[in-house]
C-alpha atoms as a PDB file:
ATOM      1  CA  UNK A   1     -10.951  44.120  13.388  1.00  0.00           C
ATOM      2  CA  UNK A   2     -11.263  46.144  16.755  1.00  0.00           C
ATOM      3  CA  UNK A   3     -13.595  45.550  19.666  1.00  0.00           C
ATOM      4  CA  UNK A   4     -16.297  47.599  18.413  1.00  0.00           C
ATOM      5  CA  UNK A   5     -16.849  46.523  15.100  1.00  0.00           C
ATOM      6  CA  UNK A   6     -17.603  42.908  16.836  1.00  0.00           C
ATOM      7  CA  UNK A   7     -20.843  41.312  18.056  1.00  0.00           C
ATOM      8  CA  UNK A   8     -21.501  40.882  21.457  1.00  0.00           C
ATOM      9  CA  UNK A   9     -21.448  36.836  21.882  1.00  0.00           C
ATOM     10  CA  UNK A  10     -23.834  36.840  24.999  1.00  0.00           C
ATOM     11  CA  UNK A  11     -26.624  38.391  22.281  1.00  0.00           C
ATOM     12  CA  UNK A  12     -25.766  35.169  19.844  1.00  0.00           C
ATOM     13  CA  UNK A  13     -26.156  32.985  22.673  1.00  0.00           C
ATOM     14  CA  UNK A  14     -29.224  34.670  23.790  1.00  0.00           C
ATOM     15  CA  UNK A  15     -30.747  34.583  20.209  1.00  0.00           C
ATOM     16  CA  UNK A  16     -29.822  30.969  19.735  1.00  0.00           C
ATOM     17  CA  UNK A  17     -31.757  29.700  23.618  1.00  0.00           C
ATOM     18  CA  UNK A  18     -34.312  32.218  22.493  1.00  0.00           C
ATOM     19  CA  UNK A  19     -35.024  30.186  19.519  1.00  0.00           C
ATOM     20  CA  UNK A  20     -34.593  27.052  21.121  1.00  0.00           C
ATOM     21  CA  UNK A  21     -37.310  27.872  23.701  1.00  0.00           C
ATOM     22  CA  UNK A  22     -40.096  28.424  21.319  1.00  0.00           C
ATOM     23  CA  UNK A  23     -38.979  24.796  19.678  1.00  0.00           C
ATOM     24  CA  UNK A  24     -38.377  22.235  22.723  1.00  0.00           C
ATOM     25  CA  UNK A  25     -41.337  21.024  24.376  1.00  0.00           C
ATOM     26  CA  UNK A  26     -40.779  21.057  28.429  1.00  0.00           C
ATOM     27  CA  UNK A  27     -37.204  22.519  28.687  1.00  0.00           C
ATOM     28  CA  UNK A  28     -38.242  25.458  26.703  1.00  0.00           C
ATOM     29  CA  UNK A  29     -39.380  27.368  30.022  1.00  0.00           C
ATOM     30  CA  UNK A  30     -35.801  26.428  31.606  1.00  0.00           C
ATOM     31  CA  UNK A  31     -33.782  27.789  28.291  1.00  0.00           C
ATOM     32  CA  UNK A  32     -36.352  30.744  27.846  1.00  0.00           C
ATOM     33  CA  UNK A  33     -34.819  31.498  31.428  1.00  0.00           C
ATOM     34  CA  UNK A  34     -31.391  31.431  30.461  1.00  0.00           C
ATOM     35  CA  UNK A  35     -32.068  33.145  27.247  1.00  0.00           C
ATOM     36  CA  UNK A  36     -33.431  36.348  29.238  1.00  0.00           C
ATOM     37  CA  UNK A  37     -30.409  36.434  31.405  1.00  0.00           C
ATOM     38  CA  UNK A  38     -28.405  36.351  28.451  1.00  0.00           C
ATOM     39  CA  UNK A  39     -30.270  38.859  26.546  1.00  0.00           C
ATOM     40  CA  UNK A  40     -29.820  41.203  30.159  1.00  0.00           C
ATOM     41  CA  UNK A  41     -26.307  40.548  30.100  1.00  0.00           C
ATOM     42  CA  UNK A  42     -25.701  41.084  26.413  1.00  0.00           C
ATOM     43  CA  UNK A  43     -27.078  44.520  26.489  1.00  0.00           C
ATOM     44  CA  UNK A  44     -25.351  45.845  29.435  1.00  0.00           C
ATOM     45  CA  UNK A  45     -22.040  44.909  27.810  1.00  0.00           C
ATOM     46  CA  UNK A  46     -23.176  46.732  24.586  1.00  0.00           C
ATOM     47  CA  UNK A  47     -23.921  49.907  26.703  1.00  0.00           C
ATOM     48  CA  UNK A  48     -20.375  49.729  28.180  1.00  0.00           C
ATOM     49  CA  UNK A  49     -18.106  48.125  25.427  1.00  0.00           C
ATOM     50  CA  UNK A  50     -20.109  49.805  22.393  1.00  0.00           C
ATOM     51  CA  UNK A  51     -20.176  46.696  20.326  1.00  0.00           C
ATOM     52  CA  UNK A  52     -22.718  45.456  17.832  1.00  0.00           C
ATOM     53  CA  UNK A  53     -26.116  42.912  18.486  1.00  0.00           C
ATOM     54  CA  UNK A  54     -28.482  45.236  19.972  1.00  0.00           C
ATOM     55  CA  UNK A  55     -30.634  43.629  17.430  1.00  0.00           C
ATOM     56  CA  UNK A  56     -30.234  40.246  18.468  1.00  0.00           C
ATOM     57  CA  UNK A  57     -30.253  40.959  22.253  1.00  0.00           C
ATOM     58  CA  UNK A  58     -33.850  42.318  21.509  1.00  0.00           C
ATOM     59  CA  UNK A  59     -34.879  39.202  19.503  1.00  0.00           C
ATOM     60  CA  UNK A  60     -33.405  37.019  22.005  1.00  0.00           C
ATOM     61  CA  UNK A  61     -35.128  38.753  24.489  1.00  0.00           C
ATOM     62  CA  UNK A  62     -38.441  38.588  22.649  1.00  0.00           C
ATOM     63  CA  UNK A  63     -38.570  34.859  21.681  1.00  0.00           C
ATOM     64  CA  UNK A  64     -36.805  33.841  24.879  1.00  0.00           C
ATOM     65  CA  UNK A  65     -40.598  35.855  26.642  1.00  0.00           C
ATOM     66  CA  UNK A  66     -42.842  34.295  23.864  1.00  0.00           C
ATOM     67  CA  UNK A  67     -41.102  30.750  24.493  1.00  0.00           C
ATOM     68  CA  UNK A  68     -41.823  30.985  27.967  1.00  0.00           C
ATOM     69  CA  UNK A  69     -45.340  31.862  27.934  1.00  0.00           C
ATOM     70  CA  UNK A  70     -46.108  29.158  25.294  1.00  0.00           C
ATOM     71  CA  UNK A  71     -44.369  26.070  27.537  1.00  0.00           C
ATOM     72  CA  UNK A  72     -46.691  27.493  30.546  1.00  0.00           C
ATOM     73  CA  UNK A  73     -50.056  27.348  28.234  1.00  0.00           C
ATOM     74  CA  UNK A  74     -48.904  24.236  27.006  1.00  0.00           C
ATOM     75  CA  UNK A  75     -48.428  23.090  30.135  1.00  0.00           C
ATOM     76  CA  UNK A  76     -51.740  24.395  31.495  1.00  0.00           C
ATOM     77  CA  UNK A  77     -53.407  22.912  28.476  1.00  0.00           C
ATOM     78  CA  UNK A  78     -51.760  19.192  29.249  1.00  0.00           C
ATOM     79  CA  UNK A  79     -53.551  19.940  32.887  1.00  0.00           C
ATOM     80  CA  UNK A  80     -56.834  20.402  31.727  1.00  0.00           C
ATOM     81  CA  UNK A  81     -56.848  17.585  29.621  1.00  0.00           C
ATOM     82  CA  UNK A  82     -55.513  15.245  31.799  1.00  0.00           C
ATOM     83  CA  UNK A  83     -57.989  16.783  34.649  1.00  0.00           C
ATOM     84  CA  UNK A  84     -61.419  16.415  32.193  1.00  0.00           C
ATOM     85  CA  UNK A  85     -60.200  13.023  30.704  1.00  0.00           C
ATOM     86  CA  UNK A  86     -59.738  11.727  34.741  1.00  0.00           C
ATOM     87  CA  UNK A  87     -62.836  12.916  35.702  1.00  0.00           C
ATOM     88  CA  UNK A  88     -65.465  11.779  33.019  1.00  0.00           C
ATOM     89  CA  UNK A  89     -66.618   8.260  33.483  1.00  0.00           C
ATOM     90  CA  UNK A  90     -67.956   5.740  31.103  1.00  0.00           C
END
């Protein structure tokens, strides 16, 4: 096989943390992160080396965003209930 029949291995990597960040509760904001960079890198290395996983660059990119903002609701949702449950009194 040549070069450009392969698939970029930063847009696996950002697929798989992608994926990952939607799953694990609390470190899912750290490998949403990660997965962005990855997904960044992975497509500027398509543009120059014209090899194959635009695809999964983009859905890294997409669940790696998604992942993030559901660890900061669920974050801001384990806030508020900790904040109303503190506050009422018996």
């Amino acid at each position: 096989m040549s070069e450009k029949n392969q698939t970029n291995t930063s847009s696996i990597i950002s697929l798989i943390v992608g994926i990952l960040s939607l799953f694990i509760p609390f470190i899912g904001l750290i490998l949403g992160i990660i997965g962005i960079v990855f997904s960044r890198i992975a497509v500027k290395q398509i543009n120059k080396t014209s090899e194959k996983g635009r695809g999964l660059a983009t859905a890294g990119l997409i669940c790696s965003i998604v992942g993030i903002i559901l660890q900061i609701l669920m974050v801001l949702g384990l806030a508020a209930f900790f904040s109303v449950s503190s506050s009422t009194t018996f």
